[in-house]
C-alpha atoms as a PDB file:
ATOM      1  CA  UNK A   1      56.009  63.309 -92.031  1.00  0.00           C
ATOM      2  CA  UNK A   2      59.548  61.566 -91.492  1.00  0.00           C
ATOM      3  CA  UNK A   3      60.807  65.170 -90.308  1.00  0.00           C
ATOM      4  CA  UNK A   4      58.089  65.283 -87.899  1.00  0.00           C
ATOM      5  CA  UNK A   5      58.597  61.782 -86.811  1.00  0.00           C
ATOM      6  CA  UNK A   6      62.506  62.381 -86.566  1.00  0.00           C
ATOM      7  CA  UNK A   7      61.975  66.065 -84.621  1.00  0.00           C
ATOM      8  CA  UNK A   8      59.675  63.444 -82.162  1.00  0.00           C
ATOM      9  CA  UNK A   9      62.369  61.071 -81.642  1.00  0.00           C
ATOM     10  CA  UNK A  10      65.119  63.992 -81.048  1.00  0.00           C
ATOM     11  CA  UNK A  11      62.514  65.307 -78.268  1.00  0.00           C
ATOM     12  CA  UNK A  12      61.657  62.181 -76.824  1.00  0.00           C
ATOM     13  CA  UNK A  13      65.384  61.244 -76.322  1.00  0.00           C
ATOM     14  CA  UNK A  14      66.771  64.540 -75.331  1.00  0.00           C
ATOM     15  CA  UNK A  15      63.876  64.551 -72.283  1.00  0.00           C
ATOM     16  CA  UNK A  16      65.170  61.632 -71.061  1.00  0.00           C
ATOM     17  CA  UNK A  17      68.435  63.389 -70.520  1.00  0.00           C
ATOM     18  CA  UNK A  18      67.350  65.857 -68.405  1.00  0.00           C
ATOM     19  CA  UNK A  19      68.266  66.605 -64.839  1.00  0.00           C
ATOM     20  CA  UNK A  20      66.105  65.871 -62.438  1.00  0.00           C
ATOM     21  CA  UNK A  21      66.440  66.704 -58.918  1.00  0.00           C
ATOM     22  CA  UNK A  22      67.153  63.690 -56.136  1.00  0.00           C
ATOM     23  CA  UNK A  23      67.611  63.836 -52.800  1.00  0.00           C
ATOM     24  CA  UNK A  24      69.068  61.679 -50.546  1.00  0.00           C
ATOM     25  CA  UNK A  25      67.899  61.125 -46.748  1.00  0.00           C
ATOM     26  CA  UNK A  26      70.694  59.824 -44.292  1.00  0.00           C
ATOM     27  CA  UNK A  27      69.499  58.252 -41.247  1.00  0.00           C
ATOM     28  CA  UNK A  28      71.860  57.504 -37.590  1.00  0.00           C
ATOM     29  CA  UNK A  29      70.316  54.002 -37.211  1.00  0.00           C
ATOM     30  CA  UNK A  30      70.320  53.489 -33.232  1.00  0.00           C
ATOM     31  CA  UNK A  31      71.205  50.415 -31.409  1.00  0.00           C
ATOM     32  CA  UNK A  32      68.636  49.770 -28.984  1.00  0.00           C
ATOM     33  CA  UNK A  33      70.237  49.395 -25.843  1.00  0.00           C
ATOM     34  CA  UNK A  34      69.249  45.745 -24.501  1.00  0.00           C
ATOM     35  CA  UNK A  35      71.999  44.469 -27.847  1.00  0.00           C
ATOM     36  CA  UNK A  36      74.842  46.565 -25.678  1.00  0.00           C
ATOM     37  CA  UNK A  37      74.326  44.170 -22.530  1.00  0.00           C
ATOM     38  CA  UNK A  38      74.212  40.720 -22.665  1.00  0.00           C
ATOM     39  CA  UNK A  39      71.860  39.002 -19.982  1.00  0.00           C
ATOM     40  CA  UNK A  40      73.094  38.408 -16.414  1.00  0.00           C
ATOM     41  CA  UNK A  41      74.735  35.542 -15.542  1.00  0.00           C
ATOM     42  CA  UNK A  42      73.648  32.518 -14.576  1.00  0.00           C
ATOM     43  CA  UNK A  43      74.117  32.113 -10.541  1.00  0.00           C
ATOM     44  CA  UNK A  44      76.234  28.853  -9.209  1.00  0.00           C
ATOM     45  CA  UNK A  45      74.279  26.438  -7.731  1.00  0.00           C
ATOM     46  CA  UNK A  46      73.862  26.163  -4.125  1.00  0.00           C
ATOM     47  CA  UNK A  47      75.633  23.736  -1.562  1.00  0.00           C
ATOM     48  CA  UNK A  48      74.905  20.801  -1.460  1.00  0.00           C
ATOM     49  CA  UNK A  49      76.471  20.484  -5.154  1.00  0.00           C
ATOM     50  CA  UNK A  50      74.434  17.909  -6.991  1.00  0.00           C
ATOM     51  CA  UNK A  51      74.730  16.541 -10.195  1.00  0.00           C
ATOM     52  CA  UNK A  52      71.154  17.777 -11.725  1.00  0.00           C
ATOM     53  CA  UNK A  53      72.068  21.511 -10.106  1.00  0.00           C
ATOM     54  CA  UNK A  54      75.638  21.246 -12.265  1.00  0.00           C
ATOM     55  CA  UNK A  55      73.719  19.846 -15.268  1.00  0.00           C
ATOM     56  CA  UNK A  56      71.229  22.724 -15.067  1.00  0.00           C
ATOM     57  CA  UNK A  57      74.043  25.640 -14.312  1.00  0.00           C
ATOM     58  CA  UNK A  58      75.608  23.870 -17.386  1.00  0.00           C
ATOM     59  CA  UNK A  59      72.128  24.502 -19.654  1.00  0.00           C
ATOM     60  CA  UNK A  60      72.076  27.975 -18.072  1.00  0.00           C
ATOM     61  CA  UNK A  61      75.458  29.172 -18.980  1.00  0.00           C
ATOM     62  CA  UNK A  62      75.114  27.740 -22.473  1.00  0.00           C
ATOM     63  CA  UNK A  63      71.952  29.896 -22.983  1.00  0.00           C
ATOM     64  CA  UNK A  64      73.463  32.429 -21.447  1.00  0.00           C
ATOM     65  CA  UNK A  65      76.593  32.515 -24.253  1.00  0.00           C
ATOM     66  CA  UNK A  66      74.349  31.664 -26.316  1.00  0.00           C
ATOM     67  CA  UNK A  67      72.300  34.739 -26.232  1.00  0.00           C
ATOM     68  CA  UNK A  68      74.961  37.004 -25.321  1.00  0.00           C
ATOM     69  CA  UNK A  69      76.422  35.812 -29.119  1.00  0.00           C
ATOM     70  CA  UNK A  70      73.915  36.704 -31.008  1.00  0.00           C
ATOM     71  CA  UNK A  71      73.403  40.306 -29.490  1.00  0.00           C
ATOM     72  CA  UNK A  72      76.763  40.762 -30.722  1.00  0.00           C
ATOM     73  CA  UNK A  73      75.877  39.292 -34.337  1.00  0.00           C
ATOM     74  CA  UNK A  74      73.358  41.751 -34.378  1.00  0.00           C
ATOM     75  CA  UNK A  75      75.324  44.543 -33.537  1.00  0.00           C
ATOM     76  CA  UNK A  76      77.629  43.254 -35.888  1.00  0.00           C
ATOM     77  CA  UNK A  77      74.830  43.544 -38.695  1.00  0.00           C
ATOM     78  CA  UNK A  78      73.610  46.768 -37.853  1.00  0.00           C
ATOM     79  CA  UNK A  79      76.893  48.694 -38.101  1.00  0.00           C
ATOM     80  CA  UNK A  80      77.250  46.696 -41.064  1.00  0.00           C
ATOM     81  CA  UNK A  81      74.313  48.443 -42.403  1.00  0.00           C
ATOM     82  CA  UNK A  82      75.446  51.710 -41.135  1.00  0.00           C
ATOM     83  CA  UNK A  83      78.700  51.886 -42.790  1.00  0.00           C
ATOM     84  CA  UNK A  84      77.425  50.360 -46.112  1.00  0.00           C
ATOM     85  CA  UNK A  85      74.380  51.151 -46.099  1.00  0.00           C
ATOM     86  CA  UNK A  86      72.872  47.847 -47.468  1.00  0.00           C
ATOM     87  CA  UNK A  87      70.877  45.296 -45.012  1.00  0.00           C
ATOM     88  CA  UNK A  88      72.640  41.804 -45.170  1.00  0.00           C
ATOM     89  CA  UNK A  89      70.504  39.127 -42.908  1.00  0.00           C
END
């Protein structure tokens, strides 16, 4: 019985060594194209110059860096996860 048990073990433990076949898929991820542009530009504000149309052409352009930053933090990311192949938020 202790051969059989022992003949069991050896089995079990030599089937956990065996080669098994993996493959491994490698995918182009693609940037979509609206992260490669940043928004237009705000306009400048019209004659007569006023300080609410400043203020507001102020807001704008903030936005607009604003947004055009964090396209480029996502492009950052996803080339990230193209060369190493992990996802980091």
């Amino acid at each position: 019985m202790k051969t059989f048990l022992s003949l069991l073990l050896c089995v079990t433990l030599l089937t956990a060594c065996a080669e098994t076949s993996q493959s491994v898929r490698v995918e182009r991820i693609t940037i979509p194209a609206s992260l490669l542009t940043c928004p237009t530009e705000p306009n400048k504000p019209a004659e007569p110059l006023t300080q609410r149309a400043i203020a507001l052409y102020i807001v704008d352009l903030q936005y607009y860096g604003r947004a055009c930053e964090d396209q480029l933090k996502e492009v950052r990311r996803l080339q990230n996860v193209e060369t190493s192949g992990s996802i980091t938020p």
